[in-house]
Protein backbone atom coordinates (compact mmCIF):
# COMPACT_ATOMS: atom_id res chain seq x y z
CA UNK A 1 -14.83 -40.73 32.95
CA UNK A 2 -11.47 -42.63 31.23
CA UNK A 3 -8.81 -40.08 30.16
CA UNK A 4 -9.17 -41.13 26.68
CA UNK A 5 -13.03 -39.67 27.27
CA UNK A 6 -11.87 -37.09 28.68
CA UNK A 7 -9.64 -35.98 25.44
CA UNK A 8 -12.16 -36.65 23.47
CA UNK A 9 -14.09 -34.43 24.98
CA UNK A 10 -11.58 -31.88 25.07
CA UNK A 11 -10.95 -31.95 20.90
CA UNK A 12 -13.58 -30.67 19.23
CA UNK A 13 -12.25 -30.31 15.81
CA UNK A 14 -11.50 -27.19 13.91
CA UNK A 15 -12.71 -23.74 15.34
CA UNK A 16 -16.63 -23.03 14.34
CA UNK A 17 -17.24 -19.49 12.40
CA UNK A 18 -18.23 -17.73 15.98
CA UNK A 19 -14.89 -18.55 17.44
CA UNK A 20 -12.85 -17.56 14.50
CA UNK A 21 -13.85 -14.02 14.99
CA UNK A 22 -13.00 -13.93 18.32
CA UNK A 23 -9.02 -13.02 17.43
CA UNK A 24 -10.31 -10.78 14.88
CA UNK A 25 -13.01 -9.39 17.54
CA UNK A 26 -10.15 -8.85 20.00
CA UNK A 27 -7.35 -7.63 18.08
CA UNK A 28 -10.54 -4.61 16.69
CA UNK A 29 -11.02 -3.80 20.75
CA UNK A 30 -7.66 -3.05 21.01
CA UNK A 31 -7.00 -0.95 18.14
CA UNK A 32 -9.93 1.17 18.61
CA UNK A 33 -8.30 2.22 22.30
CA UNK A 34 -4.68 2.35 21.24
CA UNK A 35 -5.60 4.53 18.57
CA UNK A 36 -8.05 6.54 21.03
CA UNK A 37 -4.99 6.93 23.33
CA UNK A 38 -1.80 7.30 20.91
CA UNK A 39 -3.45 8.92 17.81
CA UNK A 40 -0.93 8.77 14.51
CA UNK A 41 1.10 7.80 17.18
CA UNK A 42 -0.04 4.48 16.59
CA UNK A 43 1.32 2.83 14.14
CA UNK A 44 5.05 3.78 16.37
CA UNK A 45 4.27 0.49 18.86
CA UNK A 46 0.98 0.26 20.00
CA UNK A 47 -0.68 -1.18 16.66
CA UNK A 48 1.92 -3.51 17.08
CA UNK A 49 1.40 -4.86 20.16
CA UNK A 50 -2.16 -4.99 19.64
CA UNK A 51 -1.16 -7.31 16.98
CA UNK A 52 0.59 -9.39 19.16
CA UNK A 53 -1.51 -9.72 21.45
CA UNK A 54 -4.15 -10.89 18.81
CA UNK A 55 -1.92 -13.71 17.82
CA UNK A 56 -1.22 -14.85 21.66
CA UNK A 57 -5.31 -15.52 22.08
CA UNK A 58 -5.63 -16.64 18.81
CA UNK A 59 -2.60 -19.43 19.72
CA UNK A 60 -4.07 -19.92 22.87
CA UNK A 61 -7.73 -20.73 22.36
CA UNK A 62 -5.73 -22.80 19.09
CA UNK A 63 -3.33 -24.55 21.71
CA UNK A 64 -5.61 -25.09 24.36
CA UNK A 65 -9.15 -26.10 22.91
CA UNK A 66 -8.11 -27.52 19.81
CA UNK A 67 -4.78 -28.95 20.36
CA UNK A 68 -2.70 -27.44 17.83
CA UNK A 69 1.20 -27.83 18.25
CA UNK A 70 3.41 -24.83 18.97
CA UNK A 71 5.31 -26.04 16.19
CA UNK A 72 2.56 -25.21 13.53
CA UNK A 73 1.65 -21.53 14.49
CA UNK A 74 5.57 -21.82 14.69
CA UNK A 75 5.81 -22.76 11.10
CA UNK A 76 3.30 -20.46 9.96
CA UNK A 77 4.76 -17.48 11.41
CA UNK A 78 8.45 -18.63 9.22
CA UNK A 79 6.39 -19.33 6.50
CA UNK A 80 4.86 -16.15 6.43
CA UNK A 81 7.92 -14.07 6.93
CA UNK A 82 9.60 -15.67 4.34
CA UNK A 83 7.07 -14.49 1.90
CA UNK A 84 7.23 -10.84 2.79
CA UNK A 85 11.37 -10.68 3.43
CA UNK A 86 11.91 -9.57 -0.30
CA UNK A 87 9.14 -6.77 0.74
CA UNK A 88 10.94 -5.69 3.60
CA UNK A 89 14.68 -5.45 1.97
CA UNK A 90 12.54 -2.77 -0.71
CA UNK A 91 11.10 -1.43 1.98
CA UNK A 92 14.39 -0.34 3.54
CA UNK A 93 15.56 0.20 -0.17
CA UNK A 94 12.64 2.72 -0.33
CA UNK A 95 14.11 4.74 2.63
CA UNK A 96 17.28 5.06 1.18
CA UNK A 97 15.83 6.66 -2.34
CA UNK A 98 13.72 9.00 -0.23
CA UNK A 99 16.25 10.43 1.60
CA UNK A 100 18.79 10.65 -1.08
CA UNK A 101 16.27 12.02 -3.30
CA UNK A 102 15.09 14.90 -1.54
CA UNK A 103 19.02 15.74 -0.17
CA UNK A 104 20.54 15.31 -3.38
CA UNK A 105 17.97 17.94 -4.83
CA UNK A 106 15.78 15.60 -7.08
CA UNK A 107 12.36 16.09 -5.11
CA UNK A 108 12.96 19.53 -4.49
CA UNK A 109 13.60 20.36 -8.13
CA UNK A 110 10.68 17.97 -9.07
CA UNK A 111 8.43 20.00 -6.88
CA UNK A 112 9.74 23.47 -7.91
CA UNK A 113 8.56 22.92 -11.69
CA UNK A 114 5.69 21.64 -10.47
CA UNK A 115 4.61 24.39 -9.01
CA UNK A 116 5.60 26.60 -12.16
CA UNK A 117 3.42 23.95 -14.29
CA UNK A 118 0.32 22.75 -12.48
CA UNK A 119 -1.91 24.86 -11.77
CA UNK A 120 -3.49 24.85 -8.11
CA UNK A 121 -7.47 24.07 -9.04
CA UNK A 122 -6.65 20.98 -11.18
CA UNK A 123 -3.86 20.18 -9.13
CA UNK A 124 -5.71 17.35 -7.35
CA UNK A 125 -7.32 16.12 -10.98
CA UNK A 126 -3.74 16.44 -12.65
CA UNK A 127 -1.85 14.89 -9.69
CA UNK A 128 -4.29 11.45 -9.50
CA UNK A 129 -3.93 11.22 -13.37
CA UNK A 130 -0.12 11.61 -13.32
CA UNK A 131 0.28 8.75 -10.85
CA UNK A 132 -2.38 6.72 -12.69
CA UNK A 133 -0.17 7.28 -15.88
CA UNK A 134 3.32 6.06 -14.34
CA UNK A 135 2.16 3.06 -12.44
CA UNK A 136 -0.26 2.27 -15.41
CA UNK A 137 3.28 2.22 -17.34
CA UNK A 138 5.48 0.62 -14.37
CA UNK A 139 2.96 -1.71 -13.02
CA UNK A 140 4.45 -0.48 -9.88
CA UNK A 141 2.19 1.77 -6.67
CA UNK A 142 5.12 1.47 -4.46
CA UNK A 143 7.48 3.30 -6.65
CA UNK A 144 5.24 5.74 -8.07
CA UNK A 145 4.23 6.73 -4.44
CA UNK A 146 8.24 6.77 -3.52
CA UNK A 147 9.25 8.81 -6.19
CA UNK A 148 6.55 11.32 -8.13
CA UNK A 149 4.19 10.68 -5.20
CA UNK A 150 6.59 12.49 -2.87
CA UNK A 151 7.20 15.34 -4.82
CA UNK A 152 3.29 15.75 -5.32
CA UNK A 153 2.96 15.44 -1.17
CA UNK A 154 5.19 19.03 -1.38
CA UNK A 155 3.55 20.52 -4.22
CA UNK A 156 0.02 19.79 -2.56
CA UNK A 157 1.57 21.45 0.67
CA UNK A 158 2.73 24.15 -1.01
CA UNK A 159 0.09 25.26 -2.95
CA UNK A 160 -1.93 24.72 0.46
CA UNK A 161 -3.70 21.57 -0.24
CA UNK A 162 -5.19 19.16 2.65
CA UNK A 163 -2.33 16.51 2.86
CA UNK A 164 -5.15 14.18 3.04
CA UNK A 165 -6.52 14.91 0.24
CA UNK A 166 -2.88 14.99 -1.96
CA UNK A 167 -2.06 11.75 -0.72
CA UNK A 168 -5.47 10.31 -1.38
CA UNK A 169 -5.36 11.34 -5.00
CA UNK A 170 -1.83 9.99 -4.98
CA UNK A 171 -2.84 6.66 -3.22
CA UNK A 172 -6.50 6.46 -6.38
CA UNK A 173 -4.32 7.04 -9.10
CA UNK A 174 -0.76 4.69 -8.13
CA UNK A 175 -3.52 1.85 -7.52
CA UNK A 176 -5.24 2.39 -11.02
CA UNK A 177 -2.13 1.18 -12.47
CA UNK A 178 -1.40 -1.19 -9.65
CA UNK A 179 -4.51 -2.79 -11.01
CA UNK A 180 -4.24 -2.45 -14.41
CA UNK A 181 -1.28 -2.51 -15.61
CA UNK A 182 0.01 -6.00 -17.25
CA UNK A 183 3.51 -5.73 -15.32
CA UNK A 184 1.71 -5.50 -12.12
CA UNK A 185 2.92 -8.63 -9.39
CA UNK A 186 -0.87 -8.16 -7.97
CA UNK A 187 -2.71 -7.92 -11.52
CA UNK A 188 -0.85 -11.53 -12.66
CA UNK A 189 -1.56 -13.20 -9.17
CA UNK A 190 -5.53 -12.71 -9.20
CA UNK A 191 -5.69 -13.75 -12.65
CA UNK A 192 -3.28 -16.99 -12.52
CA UNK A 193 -4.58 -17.71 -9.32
CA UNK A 194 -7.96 -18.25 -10.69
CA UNK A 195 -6.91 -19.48 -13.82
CA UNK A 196 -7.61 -16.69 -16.66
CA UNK A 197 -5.72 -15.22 -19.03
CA UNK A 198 -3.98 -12.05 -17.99
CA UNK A 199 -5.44 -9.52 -20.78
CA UNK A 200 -9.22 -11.32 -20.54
CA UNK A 201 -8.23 -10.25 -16.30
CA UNK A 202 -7.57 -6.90 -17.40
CA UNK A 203 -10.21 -6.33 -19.94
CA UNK A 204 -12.56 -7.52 -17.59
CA UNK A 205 -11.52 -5.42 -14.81
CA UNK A 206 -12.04 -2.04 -16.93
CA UNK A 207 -16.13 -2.29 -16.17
CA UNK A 208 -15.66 -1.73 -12.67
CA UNK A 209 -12.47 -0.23 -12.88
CA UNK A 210 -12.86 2.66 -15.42
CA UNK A 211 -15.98 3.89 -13.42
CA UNK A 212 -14.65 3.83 -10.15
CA UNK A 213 -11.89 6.20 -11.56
CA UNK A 214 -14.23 8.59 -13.54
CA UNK A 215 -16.03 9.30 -10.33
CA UNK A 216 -12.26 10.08 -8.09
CA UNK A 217 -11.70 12.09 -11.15
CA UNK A 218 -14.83 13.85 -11.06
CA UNK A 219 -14.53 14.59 -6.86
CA UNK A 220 -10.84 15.75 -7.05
CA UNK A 221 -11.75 18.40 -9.91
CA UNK A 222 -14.88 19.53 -8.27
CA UNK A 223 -12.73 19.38 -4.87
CA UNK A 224 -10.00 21.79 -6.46
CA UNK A 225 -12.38 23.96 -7.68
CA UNK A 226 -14.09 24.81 -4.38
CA UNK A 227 -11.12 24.01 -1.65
CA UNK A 228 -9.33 26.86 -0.57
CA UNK A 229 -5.67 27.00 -1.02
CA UNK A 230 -2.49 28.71 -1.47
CA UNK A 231 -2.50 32.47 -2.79
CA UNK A 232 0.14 33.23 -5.34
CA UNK A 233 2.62 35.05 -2.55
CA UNK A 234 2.86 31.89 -0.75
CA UNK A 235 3.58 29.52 -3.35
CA UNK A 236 6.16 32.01 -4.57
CA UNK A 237 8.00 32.19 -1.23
CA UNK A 238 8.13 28.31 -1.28
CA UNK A 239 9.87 28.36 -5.17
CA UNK A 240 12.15 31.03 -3.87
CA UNK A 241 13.05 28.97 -0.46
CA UNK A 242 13.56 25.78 -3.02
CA UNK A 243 15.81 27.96 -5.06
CA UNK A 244 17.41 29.69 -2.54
CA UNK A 245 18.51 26.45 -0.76
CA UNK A 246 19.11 24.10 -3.46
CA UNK A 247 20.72 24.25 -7.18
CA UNK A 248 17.35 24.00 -9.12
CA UNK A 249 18.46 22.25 -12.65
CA UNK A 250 16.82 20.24 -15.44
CA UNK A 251 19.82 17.83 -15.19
CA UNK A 252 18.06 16.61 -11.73
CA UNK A 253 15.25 14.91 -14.07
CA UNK A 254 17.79 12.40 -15.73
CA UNK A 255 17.48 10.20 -12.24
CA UNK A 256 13.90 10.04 -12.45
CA UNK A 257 14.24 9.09 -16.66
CA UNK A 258 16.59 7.09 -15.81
CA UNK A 259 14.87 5.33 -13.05
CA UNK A 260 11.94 5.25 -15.63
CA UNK A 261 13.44 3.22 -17.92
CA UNK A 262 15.04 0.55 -15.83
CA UNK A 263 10.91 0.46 -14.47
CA UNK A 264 9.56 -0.42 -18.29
CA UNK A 265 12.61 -2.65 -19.08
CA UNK A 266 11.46 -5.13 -16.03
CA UNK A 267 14.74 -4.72 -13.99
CA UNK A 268 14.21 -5.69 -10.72
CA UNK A 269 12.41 -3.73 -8.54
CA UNK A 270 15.82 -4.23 -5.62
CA UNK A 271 18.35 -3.44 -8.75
CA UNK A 272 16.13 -0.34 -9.54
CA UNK A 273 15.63 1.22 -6.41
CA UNK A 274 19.27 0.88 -5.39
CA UNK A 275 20.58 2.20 -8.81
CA UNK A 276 18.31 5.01 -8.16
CA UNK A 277 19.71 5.63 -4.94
CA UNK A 278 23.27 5.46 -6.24
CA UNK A 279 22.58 7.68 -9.34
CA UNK A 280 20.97 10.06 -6.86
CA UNK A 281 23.70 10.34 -4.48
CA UNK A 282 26.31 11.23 -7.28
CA UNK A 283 23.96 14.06 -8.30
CA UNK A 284 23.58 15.35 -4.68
CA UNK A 285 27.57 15.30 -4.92
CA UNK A 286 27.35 17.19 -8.26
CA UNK A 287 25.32 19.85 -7.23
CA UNK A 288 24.29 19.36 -4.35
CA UNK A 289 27.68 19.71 -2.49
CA UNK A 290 26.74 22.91 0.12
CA UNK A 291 23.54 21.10 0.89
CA UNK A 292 25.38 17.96 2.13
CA UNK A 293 28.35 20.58 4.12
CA UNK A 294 25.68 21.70 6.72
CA UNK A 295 24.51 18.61 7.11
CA UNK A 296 27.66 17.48 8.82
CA UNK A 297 28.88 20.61 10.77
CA UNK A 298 31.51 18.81 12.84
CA UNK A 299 33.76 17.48 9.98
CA UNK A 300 34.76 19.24 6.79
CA UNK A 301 35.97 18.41 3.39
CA UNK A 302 35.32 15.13 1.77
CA UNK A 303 35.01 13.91 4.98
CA UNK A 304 31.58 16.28 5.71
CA UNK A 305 30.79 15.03 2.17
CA UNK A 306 31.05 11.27 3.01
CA UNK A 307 28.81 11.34 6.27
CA UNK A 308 26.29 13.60 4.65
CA UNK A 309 25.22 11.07 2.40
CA UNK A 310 25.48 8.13 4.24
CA UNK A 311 23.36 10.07 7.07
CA UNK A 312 20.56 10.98 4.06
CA UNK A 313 20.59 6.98 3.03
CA UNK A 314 20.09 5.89 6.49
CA UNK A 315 19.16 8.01 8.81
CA UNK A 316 17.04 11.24 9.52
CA UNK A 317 18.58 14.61 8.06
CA UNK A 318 16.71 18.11 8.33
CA UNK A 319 17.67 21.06 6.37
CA UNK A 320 17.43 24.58 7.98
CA UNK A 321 14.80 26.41 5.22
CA UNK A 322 13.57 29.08 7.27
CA UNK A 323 9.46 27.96 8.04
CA UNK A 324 8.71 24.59 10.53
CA UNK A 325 6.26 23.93 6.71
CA UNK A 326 9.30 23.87 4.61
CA UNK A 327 11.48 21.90 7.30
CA UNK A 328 9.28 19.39 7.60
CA UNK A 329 8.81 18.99 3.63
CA UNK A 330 11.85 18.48 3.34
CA UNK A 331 12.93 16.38 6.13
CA UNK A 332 13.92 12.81 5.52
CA UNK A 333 14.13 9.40 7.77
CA UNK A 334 16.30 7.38 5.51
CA UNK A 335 16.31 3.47 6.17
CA UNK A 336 16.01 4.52 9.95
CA UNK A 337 12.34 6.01 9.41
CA UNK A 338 11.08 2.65 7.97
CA UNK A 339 12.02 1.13 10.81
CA UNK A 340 8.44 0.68 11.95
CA UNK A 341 6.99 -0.29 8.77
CA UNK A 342 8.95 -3.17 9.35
CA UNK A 343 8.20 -3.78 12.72
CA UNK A 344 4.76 -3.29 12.16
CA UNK A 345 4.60 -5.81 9.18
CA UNK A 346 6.71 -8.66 11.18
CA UNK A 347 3.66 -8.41 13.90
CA UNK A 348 1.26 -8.77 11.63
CA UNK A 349 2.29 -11.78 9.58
CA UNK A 350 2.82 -13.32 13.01
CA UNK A 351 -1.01 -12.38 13.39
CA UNK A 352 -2.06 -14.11 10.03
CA UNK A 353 0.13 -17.11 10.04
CA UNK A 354 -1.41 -18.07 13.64
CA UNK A 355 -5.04 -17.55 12.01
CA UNK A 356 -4.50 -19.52 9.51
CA UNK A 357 -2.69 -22.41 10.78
CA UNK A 358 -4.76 -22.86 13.60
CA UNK A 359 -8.19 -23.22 11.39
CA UNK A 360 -9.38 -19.72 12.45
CA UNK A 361 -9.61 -18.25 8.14
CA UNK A 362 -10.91 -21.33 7.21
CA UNK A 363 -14.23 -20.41 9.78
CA UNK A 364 -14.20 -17.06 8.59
CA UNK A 365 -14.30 -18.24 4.82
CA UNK A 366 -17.14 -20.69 5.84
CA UNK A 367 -18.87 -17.91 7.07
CA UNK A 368 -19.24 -15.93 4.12
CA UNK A 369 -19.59 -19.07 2.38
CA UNK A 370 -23.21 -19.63 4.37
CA UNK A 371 -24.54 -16.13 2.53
CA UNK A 372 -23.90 -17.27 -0.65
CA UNK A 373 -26.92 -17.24 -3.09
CA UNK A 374 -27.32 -15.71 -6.51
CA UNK A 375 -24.57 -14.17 -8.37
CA UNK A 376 -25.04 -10.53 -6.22
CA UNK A 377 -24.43 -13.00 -2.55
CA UNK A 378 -21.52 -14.44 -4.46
CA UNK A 379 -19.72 -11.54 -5.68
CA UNK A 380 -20.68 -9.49 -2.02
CA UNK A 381 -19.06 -12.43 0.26
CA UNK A 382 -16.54 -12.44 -2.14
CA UNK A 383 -15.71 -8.70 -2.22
CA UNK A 384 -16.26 -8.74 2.15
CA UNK A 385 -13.75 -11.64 2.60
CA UNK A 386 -11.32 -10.04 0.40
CA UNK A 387 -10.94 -6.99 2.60
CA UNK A 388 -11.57 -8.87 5.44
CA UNK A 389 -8.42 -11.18 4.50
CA UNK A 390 -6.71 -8.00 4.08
CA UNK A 391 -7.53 -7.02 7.25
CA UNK A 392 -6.20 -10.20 9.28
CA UNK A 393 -3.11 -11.65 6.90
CA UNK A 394 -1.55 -7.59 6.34
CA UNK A 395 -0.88 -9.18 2.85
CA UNK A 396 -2.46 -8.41 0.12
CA UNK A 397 -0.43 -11.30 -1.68
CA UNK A 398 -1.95 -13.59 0.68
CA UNK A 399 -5.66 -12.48 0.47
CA UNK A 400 -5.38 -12.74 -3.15
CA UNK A 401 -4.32 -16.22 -3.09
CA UNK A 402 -6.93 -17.03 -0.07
CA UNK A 403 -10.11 -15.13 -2.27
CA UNK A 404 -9.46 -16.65 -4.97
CA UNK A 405 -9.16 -20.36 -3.92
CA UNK A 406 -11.30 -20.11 -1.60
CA UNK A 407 -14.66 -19.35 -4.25
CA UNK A 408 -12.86 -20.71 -7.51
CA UNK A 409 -15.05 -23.98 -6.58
CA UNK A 410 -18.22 -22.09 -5.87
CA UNK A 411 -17.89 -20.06 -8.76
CA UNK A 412 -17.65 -22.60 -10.90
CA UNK A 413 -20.58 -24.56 -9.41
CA UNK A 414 -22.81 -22.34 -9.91
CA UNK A 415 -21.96 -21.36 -13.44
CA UNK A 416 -20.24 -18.43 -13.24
CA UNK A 417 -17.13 -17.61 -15.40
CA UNK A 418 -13.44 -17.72 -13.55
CA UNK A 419 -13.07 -14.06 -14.88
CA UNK A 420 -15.60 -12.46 -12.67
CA UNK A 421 -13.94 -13.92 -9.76
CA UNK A 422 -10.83 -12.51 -10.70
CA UNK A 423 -11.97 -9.35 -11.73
CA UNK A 424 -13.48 -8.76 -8.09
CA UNK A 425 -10.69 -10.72 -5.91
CA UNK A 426 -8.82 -7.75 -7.00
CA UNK A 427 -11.65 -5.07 -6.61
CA UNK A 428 -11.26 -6.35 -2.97
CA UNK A 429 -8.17 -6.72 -2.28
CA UNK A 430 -5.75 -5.09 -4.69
CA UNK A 431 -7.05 -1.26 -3.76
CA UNK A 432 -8.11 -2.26 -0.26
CA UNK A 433 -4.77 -2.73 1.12
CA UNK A 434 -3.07 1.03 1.36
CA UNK A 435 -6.29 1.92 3.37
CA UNK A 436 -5.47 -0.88 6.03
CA UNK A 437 -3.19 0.71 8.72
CA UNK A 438 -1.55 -2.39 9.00
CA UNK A 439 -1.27 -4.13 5.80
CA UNK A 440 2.22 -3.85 4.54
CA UNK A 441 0.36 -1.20 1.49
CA UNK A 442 -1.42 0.94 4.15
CA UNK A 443 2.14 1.06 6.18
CA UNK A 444 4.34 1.50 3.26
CA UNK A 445 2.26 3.79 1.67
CA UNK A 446 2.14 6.35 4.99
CA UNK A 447 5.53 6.10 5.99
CA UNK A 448 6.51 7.12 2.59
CA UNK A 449 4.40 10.14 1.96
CA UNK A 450 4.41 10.71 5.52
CA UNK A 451 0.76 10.90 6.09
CA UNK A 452 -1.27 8.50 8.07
CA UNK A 453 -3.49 6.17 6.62
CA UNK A 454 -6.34 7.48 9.11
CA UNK A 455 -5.83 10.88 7.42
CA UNK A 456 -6.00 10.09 3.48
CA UNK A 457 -8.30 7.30 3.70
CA UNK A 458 -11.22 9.28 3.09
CA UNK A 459 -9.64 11.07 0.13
CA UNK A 460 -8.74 8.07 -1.55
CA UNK A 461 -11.99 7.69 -3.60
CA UNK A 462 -11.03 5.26 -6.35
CA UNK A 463 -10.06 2.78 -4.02
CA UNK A 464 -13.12 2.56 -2.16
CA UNK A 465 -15.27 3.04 -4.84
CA UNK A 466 -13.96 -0.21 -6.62
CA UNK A 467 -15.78 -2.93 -4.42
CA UNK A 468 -18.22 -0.64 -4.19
CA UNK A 469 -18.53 -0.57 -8.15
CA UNK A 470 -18.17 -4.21 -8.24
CA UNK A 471 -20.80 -4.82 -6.29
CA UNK A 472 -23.18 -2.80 -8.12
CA UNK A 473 -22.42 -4.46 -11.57
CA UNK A 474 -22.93 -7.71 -10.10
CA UNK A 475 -26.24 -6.46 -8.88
CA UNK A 476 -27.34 -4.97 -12.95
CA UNK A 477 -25.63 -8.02 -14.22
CA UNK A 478 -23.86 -6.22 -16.84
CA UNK A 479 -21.13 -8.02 -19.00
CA UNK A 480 -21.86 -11.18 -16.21
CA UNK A 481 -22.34 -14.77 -18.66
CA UNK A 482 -24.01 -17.26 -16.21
CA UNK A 483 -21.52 -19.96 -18.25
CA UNK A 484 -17.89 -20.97 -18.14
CA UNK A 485 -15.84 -20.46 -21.29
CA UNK A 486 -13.44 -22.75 -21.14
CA UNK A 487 -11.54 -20.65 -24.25
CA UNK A 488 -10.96 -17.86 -21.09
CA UNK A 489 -9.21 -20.31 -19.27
CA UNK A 490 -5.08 -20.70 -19.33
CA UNK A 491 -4.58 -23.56 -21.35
């Protein structure tokens, strides 16, 4: 056999469906037993490597059967960190506010009324609705999980809540108005993606959407009525420790206004998180001044002052409160603590940018493309590659952009208007991603609240109750036209 036969023989084209799940396959294997072994431990390394190592086979069998260059999973991997390096500059952004905010006084005061004002067996209704109701407004889940999300994570403990539940109600009602809301970055990209107007997206969306949320309304009531929690005594001792440990004012709530307002006037979401910070930090100085003393024992004066809060914006600071519950409420990891976030997220856009360059998504997608049938097959292939893109890109940006090229042709060949695609690319993929341990969401989200994904993923009803919802519409065919109108299109 000639050498040229011999190539030949070698190339075979891009990878079939079966051997675009083997990455996927392999990178699943190893999960499962790092997460057997480590536990919430994790996310700290382990899911990380696992990720790498996912990306080395998937480069391999790409290099080695198919003859793909180094230089294009190369590419990819640049390509793909570009797209996520404004995420990771918030992220660190994020760690900052956190810390500041609970040193300077702003959390702790936040939580203190709280637990004056809500009362413990709707706490779990009223805390999903408040989050629904600021990221509705924002268009932001990010920075209603970083800032009223956190103070609702020490609320819940106090008043002796399941943190997985608190941080699930937190995660159902931020993603509402992640979804929703017209200033939302995800709620724009699914509907220009497609190619429909942004309020016929949204209007659309409220027949799977408004359902799915009744229902995580309905279980968080019924769940605060029949959980056990905190008796009066103990959330009393926690509003005295808060008290007795912090200057509890009103004035703290003009950061959070503040931050508010820069949120509905569009500033950017970098500008507002680091004005945030900076406001925060010249409360803490205000009246927070003893806090930020025995935080820096070895140096006095303005000195103790300085390093206090530069050690809250990037680093981990604990406060002495008197219980190992209220130290760890109010302990904080500054930039420092999203160190893994980080980490995590570079490993897994080298993951995705290796699948996709080397052919590997574009088998997947052909596989769900082979079940397609009636307008039920269509919308179910659509709604499992969506998560399933969310599960092997870590970007909810990208699986957006992937779900909704990848059908817009099918859709349309078969009759079906652009808006239902739309509608459930983002029942997918929009409220899929914080329950991915791994997706820049699912990461973000835990090392925020400080909860692991594993633990609040079962509490967070709304978010898998939207494909789910989506799904079943598309099977009663409610509201679905079997017709394109072209006047729902962007002109």
């Amino acid at each position: 056999m000639s050498e040229e036969m011999k190539d030949k023989s070698i190339v075979v084209g891009r990878p079939s469906s079966l051997v675009s799940f083997v990455p996927l396959l392999v990178l699943m294997a190893l999960l499962f037993i790092t997460i057997t072994a480590f536990g919430d431990e994790a996310l700290s390394g382990g899911s990380q490597i696992c990720l790498l190592v996912a990306s080395a086979v998937c480069a391999t069998i790409g290099m080695w059967v198919y003859r793909v260059p180094w230089k294009t999973f190369e590419s990819a991997i640049e390509t793909n960190v570009k797209r996520v390096s404004e995420a990771l500059f918030i992220l660190l952004v994020i760690g900052a506010l956190s810390g500041m905010w609970m040193v300077s006084g702003i959390v702790p005061t936040l939580i203190y009324y709280g637990l004056q004002i809500i009362h413990p067996a709707f706490f779990l209704l009223t805390t999903c609705v408040i989050c629904a109701i600021v990221s509705l407004m924002t268009g932001s889940s990010w920075t209603t999980v970083a800032t009223i999300g956190v103070a609702l994570i020490g609320i819940g403990q106090a008043q002796g809540y399941h943190e997985g539940w608190v941080a699930g109600a937190i995660i159902s009602g931020a993603y509402f108005g992640d979804k929703m809301s017209p200033l939302s970055d995800t709620t724009v990209l699914a509907s220009s993606t497609v190619g429909v107007r942004l309020f016929t997206h949204i209007r659309y969306l409220v027949y799977t959407t408004i359902p799915a949320l009744t229902v995580a309304l309905i279980v968080y009531l019924v769940a605060g009525l029949m959980l056990p929690v905190g008796s009066a005594t103990s959330i009393e001792l926690y509003t005295i420790a808060l008290d007795t440990h912090f200057v509890i004012s009103p004035w703290a709530f003009v950061v959070p206004v503040l931050t508010a307002v820069m949120i509905y006037k569009r500033v950017p979401s970098l500008i507002t998180l680091f004005l945030s910070t900076v406001l925060a930090a010249l409360y803490g100085l205000l009246y927070q001044s003893d806090v930020l003393l025995t935080l820096s024992p070895d140096v006095s004066g303005s000195m103790a002052l300085f390093k206090s809060t530069m050690q809250a914006v990037f680093g981990t600071t604990q406060i002495e409160m008197g219980t190992a519950e209220l130290n760890e409420l109010v302990g904080t990891g500054g930039m420092a603590g999203m160190m893994d976030t980080i980490w995590l997220i570079l490993c897994a856009m080298c993951f995705g940018g290796v699948m996709e360059s080397g052919g590997f998504l574009a088998g997947i997608s052909r596989a769900f493309l082979k079940f397609v049938g009636g307008t039920l097959s269509l919308v179910s292939s659509t709604v499992a590659s969506g998560v399933l893109f969310n599960i092997v890109t870590a970007d909810q940006y990208i699986s957006i952009i992937l779900t909704g090229n990848m059908f817009k042709q099918t859709y349309h060949d078969r009759g079906c208007e652009a808006r239902l695609l739309s509608r459930t690319t983002e029942d997918a993929v929009t409220v899929t991603s914080p329950l991915i341990p791994w997706n820049t969401c699912g990461m973000t989200q835990a090392t925020v609240m400080g909860v692991s994904t594993w633990t609040y993923l079962p509490y967070a009803v709304f978010n898998y109750l939207c494909p789910l919802f989506s799904i079943i519409i598309a099977a009663t065919g409610f509201r679905i036209v079997q017709r394109l109108k072209s006047e729902e299109l962007q002109s």
